[in-house]
Each structure stands twice: as C-alpha cells, then as structure tokens.
PDB file of N, CA and C in Angstrom:
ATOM      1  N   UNK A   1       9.168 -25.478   0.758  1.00  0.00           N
ATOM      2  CA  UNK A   1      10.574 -25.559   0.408  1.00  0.00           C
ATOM      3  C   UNK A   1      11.332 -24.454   1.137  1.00  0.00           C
ATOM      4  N   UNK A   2      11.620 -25.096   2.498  1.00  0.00           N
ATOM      5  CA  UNK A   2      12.783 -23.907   2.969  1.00  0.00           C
ATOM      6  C   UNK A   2      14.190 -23.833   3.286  1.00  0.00           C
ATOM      7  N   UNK A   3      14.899 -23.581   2.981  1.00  0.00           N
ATOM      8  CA  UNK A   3      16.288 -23.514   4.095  1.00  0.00           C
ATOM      9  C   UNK A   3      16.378 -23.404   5.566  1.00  0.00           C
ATOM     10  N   UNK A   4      17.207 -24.367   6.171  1.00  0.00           N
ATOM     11  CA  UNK A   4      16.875 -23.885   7.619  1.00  0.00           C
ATOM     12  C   UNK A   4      16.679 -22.388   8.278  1.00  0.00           C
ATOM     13  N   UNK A   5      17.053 -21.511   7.616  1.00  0.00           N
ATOM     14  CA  UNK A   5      17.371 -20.500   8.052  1.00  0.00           C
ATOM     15  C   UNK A   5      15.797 -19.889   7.822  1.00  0.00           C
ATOM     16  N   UNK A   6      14.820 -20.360   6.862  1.00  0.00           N
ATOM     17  CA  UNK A   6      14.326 -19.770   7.180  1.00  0.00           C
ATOM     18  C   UNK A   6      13.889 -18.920   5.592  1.00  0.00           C
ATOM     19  N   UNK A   7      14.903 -18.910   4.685  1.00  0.00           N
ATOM     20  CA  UNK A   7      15.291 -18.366   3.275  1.00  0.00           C
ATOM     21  C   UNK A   7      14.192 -19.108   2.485  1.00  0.00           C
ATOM     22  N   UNK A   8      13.340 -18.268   1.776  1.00  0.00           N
ATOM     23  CA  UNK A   8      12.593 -19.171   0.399  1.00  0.00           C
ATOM     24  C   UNK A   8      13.845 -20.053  -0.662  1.00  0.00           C
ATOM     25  N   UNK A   9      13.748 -21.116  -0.311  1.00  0.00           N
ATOM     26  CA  UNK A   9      14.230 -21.941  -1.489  1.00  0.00           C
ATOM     27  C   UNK A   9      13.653 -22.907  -2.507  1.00  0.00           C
ATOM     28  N   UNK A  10      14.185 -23.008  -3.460  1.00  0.00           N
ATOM     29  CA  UNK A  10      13.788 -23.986  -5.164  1.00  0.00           C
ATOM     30  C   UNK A  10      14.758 -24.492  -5.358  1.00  0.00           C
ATOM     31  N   UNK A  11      14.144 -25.845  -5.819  1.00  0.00           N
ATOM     32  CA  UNK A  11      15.209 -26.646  -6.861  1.00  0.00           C
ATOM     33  C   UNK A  11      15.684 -25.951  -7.956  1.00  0.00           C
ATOM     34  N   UNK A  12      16.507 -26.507  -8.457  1.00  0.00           N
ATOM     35  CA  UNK A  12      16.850 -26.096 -10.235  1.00  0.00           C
ATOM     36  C   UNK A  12      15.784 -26.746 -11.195  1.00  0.00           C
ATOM     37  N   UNK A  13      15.287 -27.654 -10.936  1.00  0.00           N
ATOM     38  CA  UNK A  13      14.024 -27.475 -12.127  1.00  0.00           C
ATOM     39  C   UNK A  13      12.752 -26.546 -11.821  1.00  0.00           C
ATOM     40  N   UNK A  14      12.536 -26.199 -10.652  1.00  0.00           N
ATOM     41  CA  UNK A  14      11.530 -24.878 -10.896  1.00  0.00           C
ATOM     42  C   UNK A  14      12.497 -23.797 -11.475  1.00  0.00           C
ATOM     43  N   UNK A  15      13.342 -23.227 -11.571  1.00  0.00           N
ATOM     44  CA  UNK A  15      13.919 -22.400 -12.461  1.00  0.00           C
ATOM     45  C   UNK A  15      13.332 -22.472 -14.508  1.00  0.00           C
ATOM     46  N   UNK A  16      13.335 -21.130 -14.650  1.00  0.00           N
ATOM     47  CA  UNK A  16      12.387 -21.507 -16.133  1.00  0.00           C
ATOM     48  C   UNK A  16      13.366 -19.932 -16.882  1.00  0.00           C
ATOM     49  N   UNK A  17      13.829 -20.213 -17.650  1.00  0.00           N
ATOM     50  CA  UNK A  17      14.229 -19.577 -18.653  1.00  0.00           C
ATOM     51  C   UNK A  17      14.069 -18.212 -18.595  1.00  0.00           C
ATOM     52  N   UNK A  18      15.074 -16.784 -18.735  1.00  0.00           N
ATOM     53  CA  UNK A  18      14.491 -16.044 -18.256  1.00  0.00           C
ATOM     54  C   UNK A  18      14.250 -15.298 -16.540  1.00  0.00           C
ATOM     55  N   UNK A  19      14.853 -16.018 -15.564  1.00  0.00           N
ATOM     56  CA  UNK A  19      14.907 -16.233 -14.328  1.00  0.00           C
ATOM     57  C   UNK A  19      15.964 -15.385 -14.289  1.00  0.00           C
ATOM     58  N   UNK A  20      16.211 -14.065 -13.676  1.00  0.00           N
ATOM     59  CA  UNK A  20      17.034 -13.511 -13.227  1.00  0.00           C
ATOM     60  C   UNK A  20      18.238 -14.179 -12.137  1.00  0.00           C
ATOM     61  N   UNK A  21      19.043 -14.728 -12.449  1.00  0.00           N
ATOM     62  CA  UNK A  21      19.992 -15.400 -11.512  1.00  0.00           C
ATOM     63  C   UNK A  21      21.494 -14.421 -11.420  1.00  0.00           C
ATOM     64  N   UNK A  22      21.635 -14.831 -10.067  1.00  0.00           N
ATOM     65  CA  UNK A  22      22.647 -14.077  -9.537  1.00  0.00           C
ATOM     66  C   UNK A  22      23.565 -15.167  -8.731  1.00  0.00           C
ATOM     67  N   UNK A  23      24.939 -15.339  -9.063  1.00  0.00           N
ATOM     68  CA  UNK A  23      26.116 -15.992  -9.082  1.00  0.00           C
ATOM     69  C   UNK A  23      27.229 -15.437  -7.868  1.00  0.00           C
ATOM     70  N   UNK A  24      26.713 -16.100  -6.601  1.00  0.00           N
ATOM     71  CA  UNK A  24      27.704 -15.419  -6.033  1.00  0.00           C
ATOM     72  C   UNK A  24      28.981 -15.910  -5.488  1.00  0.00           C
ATOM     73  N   UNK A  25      29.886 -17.099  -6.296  1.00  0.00           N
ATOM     74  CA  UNK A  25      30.973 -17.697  -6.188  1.00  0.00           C
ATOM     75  C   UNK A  25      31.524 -16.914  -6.509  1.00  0.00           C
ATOM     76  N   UNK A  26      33.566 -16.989  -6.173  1.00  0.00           N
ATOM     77  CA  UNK A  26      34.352 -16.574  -6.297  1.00  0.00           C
ATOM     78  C   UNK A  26      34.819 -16.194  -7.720  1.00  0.00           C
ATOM     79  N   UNK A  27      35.846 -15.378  -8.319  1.00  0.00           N
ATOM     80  CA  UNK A  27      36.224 -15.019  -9.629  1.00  0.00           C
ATOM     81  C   UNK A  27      36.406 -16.891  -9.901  1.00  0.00           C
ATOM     82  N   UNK A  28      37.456 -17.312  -9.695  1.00  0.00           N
ATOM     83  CA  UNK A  28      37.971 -18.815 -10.524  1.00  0.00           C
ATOM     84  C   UNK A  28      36.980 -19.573 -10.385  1.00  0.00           C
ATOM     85  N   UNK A  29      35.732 -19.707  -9.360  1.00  0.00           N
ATOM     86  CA  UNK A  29      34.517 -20.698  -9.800  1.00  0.00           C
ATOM     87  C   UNK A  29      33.870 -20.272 -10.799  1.00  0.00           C
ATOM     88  N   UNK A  30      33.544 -18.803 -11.227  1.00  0.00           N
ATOM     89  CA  UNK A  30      32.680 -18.321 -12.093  1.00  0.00           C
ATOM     90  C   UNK A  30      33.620 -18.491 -13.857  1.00  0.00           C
ATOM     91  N   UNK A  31      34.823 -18.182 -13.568  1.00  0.00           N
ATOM     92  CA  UNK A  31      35.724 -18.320 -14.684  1.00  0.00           C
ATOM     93  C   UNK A  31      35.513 -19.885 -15.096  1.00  0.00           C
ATOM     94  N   UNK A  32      35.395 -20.566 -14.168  1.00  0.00           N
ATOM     95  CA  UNK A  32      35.358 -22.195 -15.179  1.00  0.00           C
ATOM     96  C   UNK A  32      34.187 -22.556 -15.273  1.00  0.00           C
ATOM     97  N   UNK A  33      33.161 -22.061 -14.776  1.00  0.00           N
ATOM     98  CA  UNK A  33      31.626 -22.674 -15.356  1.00  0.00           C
ATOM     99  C   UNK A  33      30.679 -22.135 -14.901  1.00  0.00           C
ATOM    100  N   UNK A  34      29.606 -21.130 -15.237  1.00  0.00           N
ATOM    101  CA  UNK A  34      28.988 -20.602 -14.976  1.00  0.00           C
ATOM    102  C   UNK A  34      27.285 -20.799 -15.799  1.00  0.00           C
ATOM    103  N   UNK A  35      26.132 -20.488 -15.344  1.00  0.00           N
ATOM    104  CA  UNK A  35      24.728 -20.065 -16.229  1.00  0.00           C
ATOM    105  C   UNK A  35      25.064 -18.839 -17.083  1.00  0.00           C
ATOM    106  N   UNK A  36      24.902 -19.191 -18.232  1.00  0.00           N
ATOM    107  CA  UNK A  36      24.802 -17.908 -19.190  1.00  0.00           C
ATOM    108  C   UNK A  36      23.848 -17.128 -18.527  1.00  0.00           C
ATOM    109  N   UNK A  37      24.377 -15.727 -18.903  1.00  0.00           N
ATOM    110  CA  UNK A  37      22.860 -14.870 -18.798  1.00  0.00           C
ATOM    111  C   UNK A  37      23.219 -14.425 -17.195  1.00  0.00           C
ATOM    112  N   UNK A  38      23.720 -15.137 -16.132  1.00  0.00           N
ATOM    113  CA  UNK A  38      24.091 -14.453 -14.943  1.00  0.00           C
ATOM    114  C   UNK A  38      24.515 -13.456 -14.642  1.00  0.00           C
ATOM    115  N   UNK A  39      24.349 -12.788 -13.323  1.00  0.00           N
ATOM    116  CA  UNK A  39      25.325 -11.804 -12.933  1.00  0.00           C
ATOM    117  C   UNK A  39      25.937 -12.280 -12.092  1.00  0.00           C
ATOM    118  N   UNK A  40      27.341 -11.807 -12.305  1.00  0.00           N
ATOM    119  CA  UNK A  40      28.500 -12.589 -11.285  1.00  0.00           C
ATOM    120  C   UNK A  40      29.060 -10.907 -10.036  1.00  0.00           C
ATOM    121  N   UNK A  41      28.293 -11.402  -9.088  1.00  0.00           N
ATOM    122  CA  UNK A  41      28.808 -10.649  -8.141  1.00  0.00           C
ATOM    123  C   UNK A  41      29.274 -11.477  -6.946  1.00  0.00           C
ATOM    124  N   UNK A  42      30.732 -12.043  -6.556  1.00  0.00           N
ATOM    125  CA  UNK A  42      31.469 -12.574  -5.855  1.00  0.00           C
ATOM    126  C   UNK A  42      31.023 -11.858  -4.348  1.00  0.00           C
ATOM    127  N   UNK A  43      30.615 -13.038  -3.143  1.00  0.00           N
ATOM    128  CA  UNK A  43      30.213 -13.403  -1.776  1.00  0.00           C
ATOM    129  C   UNK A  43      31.335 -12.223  -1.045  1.00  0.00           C
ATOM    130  N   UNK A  44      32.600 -12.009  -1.599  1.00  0.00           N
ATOM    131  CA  UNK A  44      33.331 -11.436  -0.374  1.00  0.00           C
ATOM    132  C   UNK A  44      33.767  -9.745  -1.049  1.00  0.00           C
ATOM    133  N   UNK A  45      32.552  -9.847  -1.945  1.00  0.00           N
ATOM    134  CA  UNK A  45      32.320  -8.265  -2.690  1.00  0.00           C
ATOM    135  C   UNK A  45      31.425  -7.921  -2.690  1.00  0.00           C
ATOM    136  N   UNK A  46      30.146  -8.458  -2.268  1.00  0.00           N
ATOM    137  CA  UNK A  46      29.078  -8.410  -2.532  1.00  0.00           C
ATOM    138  C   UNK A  46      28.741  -7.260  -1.951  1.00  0.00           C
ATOM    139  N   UNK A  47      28.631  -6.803  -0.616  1.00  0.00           N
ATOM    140  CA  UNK A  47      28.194  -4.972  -0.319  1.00  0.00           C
ATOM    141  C   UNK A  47      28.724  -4.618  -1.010  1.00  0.00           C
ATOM    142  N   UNK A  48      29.722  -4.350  -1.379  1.00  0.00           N
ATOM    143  CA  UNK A  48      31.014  -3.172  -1.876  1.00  0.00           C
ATOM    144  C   UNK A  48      29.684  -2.675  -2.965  1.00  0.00           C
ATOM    145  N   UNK A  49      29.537  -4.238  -3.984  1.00  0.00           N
ATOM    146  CA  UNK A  49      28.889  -4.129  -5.233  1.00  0.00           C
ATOM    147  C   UNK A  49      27.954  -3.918  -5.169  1.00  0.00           C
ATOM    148  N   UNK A  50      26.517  -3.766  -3.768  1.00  0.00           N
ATOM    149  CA  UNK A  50      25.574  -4.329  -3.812  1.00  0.00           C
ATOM    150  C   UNK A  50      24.598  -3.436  -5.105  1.00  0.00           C
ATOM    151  N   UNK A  51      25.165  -2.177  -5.563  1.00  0.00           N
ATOM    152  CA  UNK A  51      24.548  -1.085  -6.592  1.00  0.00           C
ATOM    153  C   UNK A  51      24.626  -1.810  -7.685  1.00  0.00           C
ATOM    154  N   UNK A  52      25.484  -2.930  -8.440  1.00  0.00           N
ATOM    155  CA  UNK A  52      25.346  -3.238  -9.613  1.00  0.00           C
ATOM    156  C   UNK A  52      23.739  -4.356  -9.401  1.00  0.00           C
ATOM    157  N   UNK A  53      23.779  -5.191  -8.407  1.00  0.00           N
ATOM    158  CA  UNK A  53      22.515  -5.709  -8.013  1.00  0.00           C
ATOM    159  C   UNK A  53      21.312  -4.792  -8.815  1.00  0.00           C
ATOM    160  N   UNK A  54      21.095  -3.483  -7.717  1.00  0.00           N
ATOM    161  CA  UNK A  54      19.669  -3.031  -7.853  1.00  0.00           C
ATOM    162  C   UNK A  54      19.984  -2.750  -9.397  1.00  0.00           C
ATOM    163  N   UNK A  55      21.227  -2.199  -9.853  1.00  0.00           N
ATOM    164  CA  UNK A  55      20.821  -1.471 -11.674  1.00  0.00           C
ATOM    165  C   UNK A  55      20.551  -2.796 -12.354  1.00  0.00           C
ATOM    166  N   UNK A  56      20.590  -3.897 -12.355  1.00  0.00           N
ATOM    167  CA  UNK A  56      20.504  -5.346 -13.176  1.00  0.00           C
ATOM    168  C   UNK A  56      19.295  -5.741 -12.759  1.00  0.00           C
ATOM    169  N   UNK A  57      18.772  -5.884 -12.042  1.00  0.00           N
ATOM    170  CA  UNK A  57      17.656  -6.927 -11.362  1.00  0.00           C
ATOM    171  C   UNK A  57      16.587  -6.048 -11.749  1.00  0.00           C
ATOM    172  N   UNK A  58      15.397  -7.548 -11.716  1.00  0.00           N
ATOM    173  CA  UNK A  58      14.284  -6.850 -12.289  1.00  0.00           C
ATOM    174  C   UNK A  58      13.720  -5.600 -12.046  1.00  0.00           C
ATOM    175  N   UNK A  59      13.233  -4.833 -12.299  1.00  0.00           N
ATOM    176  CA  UNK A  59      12.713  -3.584 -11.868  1.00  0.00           C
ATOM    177  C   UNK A  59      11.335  -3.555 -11.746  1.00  0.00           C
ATOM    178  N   UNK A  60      10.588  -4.603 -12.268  1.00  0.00           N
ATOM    179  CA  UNK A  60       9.182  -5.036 -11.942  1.00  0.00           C
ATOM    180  C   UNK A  60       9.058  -5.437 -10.218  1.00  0.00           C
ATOM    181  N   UNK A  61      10.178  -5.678  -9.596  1.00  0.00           N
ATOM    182  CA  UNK A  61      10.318  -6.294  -8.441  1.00  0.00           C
ATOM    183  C   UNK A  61      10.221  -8.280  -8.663  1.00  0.00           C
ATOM    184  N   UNK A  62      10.484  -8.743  -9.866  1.00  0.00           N
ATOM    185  CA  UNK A  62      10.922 -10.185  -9.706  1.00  0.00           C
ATOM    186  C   UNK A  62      11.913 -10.616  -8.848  1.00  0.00           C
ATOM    187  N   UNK A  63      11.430 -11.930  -8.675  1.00  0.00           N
ATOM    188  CA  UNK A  63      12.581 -12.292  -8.138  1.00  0.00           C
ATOM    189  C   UNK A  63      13.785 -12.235  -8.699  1.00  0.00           C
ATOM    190  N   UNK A  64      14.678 -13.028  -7.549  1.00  0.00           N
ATOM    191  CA  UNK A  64      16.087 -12.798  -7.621  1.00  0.00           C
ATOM    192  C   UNK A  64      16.909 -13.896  -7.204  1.00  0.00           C
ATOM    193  N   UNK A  65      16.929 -15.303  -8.229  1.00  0.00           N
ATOM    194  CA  UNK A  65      17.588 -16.332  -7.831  1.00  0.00           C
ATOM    195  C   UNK A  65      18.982 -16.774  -7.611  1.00  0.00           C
ATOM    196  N   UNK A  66      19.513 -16.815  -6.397  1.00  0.00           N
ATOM    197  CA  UNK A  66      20.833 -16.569  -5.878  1.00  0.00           C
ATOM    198  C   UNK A  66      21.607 -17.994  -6.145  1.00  0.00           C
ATOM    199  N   UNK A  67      22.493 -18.076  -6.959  1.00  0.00           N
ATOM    200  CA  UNK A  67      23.416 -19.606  -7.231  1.00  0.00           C
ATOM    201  C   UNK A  67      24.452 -19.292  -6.187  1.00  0.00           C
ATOM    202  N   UNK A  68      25.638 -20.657  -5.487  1.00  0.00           N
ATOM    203  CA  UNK A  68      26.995 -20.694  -5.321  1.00  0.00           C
ATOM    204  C   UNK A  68      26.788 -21.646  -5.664  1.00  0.00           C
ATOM    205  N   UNK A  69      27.810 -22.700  -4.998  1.00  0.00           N
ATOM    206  CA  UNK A  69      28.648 -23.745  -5.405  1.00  0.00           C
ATOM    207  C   UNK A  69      27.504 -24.917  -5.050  1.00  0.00           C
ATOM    208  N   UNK A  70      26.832 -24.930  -3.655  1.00  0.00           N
ATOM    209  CA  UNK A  70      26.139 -26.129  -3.016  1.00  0.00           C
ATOM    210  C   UNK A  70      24.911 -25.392  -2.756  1.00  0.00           C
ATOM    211  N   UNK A  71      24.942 -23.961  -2.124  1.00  0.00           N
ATOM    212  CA  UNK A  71      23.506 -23.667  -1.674  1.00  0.00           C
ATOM    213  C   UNK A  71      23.997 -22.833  -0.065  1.00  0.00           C
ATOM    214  N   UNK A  72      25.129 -23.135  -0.085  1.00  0.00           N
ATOM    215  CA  UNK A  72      25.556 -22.317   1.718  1.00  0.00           C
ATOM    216  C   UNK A  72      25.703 -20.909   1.357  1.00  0.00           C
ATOM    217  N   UNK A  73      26.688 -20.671   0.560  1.00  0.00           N
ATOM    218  CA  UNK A  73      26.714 -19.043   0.410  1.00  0.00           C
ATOM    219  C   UNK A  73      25.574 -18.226  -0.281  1.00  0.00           C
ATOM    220  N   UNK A  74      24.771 -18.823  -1.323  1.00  0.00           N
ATOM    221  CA  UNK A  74      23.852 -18.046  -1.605  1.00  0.00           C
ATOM    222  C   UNK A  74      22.651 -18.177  -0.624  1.00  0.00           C
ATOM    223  N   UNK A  75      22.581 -18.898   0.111  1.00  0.00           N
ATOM    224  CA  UNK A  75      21.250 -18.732   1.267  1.00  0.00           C
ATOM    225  C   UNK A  75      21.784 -17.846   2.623  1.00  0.00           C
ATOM    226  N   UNK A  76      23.090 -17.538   2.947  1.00  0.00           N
ATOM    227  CA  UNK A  76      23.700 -16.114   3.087  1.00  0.00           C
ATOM    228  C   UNK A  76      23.745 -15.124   2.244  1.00  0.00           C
ATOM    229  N   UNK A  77      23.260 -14.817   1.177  1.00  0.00           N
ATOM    230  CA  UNK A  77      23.381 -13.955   0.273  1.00  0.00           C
ATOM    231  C   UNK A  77      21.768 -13.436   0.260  1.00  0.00           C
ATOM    232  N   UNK A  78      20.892 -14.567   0.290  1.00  0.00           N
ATOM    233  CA  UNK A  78      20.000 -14.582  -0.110  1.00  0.00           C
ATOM    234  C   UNK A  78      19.035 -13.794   1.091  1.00  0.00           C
ATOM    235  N   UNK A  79      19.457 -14.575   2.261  1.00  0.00           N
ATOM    236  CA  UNK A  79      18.967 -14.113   3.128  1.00  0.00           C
ATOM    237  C   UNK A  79      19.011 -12.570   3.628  1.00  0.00           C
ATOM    238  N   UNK A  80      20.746 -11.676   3.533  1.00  0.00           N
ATOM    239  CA  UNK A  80      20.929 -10.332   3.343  1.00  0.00           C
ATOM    240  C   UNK A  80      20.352  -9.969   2.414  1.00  0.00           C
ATOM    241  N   UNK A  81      19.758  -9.861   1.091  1.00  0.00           N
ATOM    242  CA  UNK A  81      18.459  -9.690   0.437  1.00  0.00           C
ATOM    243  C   UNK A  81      17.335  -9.245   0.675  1.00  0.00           C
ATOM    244  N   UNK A  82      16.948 -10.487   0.906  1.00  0.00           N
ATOM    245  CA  UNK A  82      15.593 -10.477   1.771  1.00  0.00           C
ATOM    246  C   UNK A  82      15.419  -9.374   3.024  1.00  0.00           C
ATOM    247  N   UNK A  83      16.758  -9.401   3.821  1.00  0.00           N
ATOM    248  CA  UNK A  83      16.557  -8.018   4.593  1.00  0.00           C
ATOM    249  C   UNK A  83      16.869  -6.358   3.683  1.00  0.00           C
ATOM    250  N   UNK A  84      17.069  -6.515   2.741  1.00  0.00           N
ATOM    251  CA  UNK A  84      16.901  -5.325   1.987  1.00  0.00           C
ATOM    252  C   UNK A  84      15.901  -4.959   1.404  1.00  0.00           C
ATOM    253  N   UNK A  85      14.978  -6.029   1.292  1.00  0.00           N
ATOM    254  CA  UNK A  85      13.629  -5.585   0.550  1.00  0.00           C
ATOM    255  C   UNK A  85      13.541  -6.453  -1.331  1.00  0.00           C
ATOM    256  N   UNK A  86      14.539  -7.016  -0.889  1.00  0.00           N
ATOM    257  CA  UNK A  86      14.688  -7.848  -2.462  1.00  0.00           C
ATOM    258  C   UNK A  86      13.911  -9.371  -2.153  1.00  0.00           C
ATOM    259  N   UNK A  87      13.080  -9.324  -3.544  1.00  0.00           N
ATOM    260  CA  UNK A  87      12.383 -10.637  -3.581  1.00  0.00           C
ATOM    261  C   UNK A  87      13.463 -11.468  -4.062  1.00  0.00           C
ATOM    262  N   UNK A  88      14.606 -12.284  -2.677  1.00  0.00           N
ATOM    263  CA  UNK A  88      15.435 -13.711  -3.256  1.00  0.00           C
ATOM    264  C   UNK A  88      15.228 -14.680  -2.726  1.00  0.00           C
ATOM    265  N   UNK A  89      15.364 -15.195  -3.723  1.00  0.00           N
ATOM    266  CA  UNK A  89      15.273 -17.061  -3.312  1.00  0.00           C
ATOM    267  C   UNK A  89      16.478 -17.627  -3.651  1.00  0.00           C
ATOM    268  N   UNK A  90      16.713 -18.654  -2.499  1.00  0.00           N
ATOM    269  CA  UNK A  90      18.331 -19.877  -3.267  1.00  0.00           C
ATOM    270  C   UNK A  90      17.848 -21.021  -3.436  1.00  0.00           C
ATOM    271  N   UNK A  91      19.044 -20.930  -4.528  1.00  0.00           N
ATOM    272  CA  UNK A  91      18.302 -21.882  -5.003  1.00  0.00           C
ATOM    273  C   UNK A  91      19.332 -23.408  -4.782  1.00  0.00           C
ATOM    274  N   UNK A  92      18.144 -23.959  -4.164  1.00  0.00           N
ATOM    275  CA  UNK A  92      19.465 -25.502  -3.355  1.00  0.00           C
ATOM    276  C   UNK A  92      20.265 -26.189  -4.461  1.00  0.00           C
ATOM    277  N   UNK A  93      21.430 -26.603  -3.603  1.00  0.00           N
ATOM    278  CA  UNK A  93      21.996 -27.013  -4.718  1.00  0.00           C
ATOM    279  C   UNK A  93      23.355 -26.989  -5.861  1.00  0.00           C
ATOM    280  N   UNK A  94      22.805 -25.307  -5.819  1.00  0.00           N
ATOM    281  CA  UNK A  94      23.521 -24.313  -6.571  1.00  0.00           C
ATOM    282  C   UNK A  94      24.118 -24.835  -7.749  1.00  0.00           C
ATOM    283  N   UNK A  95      25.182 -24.249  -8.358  1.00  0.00           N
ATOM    284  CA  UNK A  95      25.864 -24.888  -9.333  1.00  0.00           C
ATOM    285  C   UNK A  95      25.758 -26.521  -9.641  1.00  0.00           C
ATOM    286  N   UNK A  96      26.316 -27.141  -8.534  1.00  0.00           N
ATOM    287  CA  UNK A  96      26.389 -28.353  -9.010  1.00  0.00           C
ATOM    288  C   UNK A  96      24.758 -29.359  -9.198  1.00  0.00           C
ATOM    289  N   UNK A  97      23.686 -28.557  -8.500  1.00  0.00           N
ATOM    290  CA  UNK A  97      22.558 -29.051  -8.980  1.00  0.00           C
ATOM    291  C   UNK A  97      22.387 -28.503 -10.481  1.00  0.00           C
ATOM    292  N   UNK A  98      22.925 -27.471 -10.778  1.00  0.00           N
ATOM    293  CA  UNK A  98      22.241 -26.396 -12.071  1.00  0.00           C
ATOM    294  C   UNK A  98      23.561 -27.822 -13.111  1.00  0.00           C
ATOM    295  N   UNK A  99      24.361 -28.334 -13.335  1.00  0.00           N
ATOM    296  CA  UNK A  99      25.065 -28.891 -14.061  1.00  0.00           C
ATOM    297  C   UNK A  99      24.303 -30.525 -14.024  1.00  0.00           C
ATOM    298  N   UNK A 100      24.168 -31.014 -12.572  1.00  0.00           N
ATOM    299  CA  UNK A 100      23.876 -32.346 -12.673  1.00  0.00           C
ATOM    300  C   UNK A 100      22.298 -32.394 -13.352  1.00  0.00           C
ATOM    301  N   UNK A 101      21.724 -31.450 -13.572  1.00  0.00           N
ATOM    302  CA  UNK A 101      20.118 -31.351 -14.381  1.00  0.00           C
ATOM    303  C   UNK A 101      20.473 -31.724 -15.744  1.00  0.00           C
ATOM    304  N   UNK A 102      21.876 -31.284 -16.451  1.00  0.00           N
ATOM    305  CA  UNK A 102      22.075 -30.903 -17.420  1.00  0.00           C
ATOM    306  C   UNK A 102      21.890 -29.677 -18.336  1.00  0.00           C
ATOM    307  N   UNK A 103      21.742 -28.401 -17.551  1.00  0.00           N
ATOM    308  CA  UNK A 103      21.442 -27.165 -17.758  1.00  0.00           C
ATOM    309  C   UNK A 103      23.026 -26.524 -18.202  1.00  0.00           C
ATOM    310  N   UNK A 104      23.120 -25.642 -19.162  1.00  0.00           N
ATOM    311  CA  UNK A 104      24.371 -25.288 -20.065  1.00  0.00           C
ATOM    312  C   UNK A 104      25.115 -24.730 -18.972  1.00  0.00           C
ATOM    313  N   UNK A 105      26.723 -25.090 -18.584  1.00  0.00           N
ATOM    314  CA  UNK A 105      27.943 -24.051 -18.323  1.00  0.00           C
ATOM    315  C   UNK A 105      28.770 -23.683 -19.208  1.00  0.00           C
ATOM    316  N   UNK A 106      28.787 -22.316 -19.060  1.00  0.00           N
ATOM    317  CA  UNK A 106      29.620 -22.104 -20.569  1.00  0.00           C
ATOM    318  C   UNK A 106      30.941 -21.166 -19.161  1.00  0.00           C
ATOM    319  N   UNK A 107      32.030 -21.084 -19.457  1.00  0.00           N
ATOM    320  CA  UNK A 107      33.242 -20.562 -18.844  1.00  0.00           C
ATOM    321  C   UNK A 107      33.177 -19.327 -19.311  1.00  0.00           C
ATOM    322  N   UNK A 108      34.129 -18.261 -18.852  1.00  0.00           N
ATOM    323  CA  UNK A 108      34.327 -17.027 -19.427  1.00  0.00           C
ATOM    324  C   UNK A 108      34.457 -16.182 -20.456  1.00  0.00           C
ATOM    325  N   UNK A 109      34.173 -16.861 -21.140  1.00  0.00           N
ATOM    326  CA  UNK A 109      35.309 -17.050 -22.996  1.00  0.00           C
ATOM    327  C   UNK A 109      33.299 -17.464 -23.602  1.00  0.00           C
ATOM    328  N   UNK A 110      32.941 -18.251 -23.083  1.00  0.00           N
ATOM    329  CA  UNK A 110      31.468 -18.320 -23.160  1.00  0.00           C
ATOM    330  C   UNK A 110      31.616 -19.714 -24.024  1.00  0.00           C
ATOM    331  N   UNK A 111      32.776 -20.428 -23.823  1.00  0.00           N
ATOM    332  CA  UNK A 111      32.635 -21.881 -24.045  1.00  0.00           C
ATOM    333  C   UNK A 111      32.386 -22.864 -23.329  1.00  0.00           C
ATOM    334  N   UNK A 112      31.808 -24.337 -23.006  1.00  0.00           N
ATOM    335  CA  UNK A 112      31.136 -24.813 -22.550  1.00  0.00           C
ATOM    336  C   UNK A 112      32.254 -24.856 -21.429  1.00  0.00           C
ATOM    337  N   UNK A 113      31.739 -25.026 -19.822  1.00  0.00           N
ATOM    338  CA  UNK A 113      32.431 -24.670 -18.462  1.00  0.00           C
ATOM    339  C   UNK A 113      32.176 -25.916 -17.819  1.00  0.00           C
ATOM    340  N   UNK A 114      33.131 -26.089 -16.521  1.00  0.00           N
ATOM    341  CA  UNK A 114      32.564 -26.979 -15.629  1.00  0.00           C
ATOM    342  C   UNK A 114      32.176 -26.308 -14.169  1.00  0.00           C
ATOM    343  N   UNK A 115      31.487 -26.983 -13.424  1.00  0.00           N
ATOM    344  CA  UNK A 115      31.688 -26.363 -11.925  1.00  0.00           C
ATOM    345  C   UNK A 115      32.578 -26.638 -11.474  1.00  0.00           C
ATOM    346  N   UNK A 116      33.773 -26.086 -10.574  1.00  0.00           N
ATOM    347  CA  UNK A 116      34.753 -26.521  -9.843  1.00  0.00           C
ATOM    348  C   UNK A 116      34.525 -26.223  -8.516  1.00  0.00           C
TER     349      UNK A 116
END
C-alpha cells in the first residue's frame, strides 16, 4: 500500500481505535467535521506548529496517521514527517473515506460534523 510518492499509506479500515491521527485541513474544514480525538494542525501552519506535533504524538515512537480532505495534502505532510524521523502514514482517502466508512464527525462544538 503506497502513495506514488513513495509515502506508507492505509485505508480507513486498517485504522483501529486509539490511532494517533493528525488533521491537517484548513480551520473551516476542521470546524465542520472532524475525528474526535484528533489533532488539528492546519497544512499552511504546519512548520510554524511543527512543536505542538512532537509534545502530542506518541512518545513510544507510534505512528502518526495524517488525515486531509482526499489524501493530497496529508501525503505532503506525511511525507515531511517521514523526513523528520516521524513514523507517518496517510491515510488514503482522508476525511471523506473516514465519513463514507461511517466512522463519527463531530464539528467543533463536538456535535455530529460533516466533511466539507
């Protein structure tokens, strides 16, 4: 399972509960529907932020499953990762695979969300 690029990638049903996921759509995609339990660090902030990354993410060295919208920006995300020494994978798909499974979006407010 790869991305062209080259990036370890997974579907959304190998994802299992517990899976450290990292959200890297914009503020208004993450505001209307998001995975509970994520960290939302936005694609065109992402160096600025990259310190909230290492303090959140596993410290065992788990992985680090990267969501956007389809699977383009987090396998750019994923891939700058991977050159840092972080175990990430994207995961194809992204959002709109993680919704069409039927897996929970809850919005900001932490009521049920859509992907936009």
């Amino acid at each position: 399972m790869a991305f062209g690029s080259g990036v370890p990638t997974v579907g959304v049903d190998a994802l299992s509960d517990g899976d450290f996921l990292l959200d890297v759509r914009e503020d208004d995609e993450w505001q209307a529907g998001h995975a509970a339990g994520a960290l939302h660090l936005p694609m065109s902030e992402f160096v600025a932020r990259y310190g909230e990354l290492t303090e959140a993410a596993p410290q065992d060295g788990g992985q680090v499953y990267v969501l956007c919208r389809v699977g383009g920006r987090s396998a750019q995300v994923a891939q700058y990762l991977l050159q840092q020494g972080v175990d990430a994978v994207n995961v194809d798909g992204g959002m709109q695979a993680w919704e069409a499974s039927g897996r929970p979006v809850v919005d900001d407010k932490g009521q049920p969300g859509a992907v936009v």
